[in-house]
Protein backbone atom coordinates (compact mmCIF):
# COMPACT_ATOMS: atom_id res chain seq x y z
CA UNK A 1 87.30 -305.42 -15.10
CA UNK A 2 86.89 -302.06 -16.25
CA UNK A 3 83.77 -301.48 -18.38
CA UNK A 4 82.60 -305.03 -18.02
CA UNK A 5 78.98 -304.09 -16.70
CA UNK A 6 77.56 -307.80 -16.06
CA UNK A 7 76.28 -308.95 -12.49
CA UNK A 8 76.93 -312.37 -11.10
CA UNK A 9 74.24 -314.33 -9.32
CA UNK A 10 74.05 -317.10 -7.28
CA UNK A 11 72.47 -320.36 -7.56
CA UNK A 12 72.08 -322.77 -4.81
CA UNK A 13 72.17 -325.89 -7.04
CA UNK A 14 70.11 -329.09 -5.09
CA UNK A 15 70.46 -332.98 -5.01
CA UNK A 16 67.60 -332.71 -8.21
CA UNK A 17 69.35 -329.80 -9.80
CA UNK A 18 66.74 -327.55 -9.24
CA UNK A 19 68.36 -324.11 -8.91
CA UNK A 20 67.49 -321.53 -5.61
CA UNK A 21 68.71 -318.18 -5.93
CA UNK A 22 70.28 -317.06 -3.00
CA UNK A 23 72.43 -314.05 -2.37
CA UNK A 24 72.97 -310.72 -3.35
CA UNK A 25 74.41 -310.61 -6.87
CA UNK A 26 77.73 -308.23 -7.39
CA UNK A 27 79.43 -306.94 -9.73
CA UNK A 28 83.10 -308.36 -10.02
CA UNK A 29 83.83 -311.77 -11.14
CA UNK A 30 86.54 -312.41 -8.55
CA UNK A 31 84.40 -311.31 -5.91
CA UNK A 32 81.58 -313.39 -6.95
CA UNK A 33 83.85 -316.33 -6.51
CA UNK A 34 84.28 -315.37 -3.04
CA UNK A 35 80.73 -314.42 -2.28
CA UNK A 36 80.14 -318.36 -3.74
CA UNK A 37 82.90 -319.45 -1.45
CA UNK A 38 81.16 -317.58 1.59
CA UNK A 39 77.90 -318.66 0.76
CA UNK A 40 79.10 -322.65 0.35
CA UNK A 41 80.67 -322.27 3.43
CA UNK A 42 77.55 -320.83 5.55
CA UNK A 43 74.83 -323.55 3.68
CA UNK A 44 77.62 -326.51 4.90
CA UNK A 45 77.70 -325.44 8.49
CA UNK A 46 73.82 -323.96 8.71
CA UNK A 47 71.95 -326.13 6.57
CA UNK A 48 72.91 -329.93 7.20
CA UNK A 49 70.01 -331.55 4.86
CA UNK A 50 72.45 -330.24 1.62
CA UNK A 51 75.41 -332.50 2.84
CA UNK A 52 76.42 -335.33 1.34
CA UNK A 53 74.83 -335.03 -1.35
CA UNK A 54 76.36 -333.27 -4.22
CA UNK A 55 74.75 -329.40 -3.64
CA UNK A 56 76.94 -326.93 -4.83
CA UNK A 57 76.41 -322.45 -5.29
CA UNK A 58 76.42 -321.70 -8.80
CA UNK A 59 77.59 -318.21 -10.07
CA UNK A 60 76.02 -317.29 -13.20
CA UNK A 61 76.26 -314.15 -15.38
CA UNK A 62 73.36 -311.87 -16.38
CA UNK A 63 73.56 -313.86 -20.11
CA UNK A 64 72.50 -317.43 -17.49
CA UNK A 65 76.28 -318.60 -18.56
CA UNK A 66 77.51 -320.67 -15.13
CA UNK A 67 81.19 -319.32 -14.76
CA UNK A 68 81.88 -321.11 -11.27
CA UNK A 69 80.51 -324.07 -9.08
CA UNK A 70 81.72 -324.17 -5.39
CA UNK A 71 80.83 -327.56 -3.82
CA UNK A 72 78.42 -327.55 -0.38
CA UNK A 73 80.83 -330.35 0.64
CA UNK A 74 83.97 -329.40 0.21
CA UNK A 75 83.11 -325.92 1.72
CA UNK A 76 82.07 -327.87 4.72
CA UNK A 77 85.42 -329.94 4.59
CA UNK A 78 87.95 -326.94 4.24
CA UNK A 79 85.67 -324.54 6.18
């Protein structure tokens, strides 16, 4: 988006809701998306104690607005 200066973080989102940042943040929305969708992906197949139980990377914007939510378990599924 051109002049759109916001970053996009990431949030790994636990069974409590307690958010962990994790990642780099970036500055495109779509690519955030992806970066969630890569991250998801890893935390499925590397981290086994957030399966099954409803964990999912958050992408937030610099105003703490959640834009996206990619699921730890479907990640793992498609992945």
């Amino acid at each position: 988006m051109a002049g759109d200066n916001r970053k996009f973080h990431f949030n790994l989102v636990d069974q409590n809701g307690l958010a962990h940042p994790t990642g780099e943040p970036v500055n495109d929305r779509d690519q955030a998306f992806a970066v969630a969708k890569r991250l998801a992906i890893d935390i499925a197949e590397t981290r086994q104690e957030y399966l099954g139980k409803g964990c999912f990377v958050s992408v937030v914007d610099d105003a703490g607005i959640e834009i996206h939510r990619e699921g730890v378990d479907s990640a793992e599924k498609s992945g």
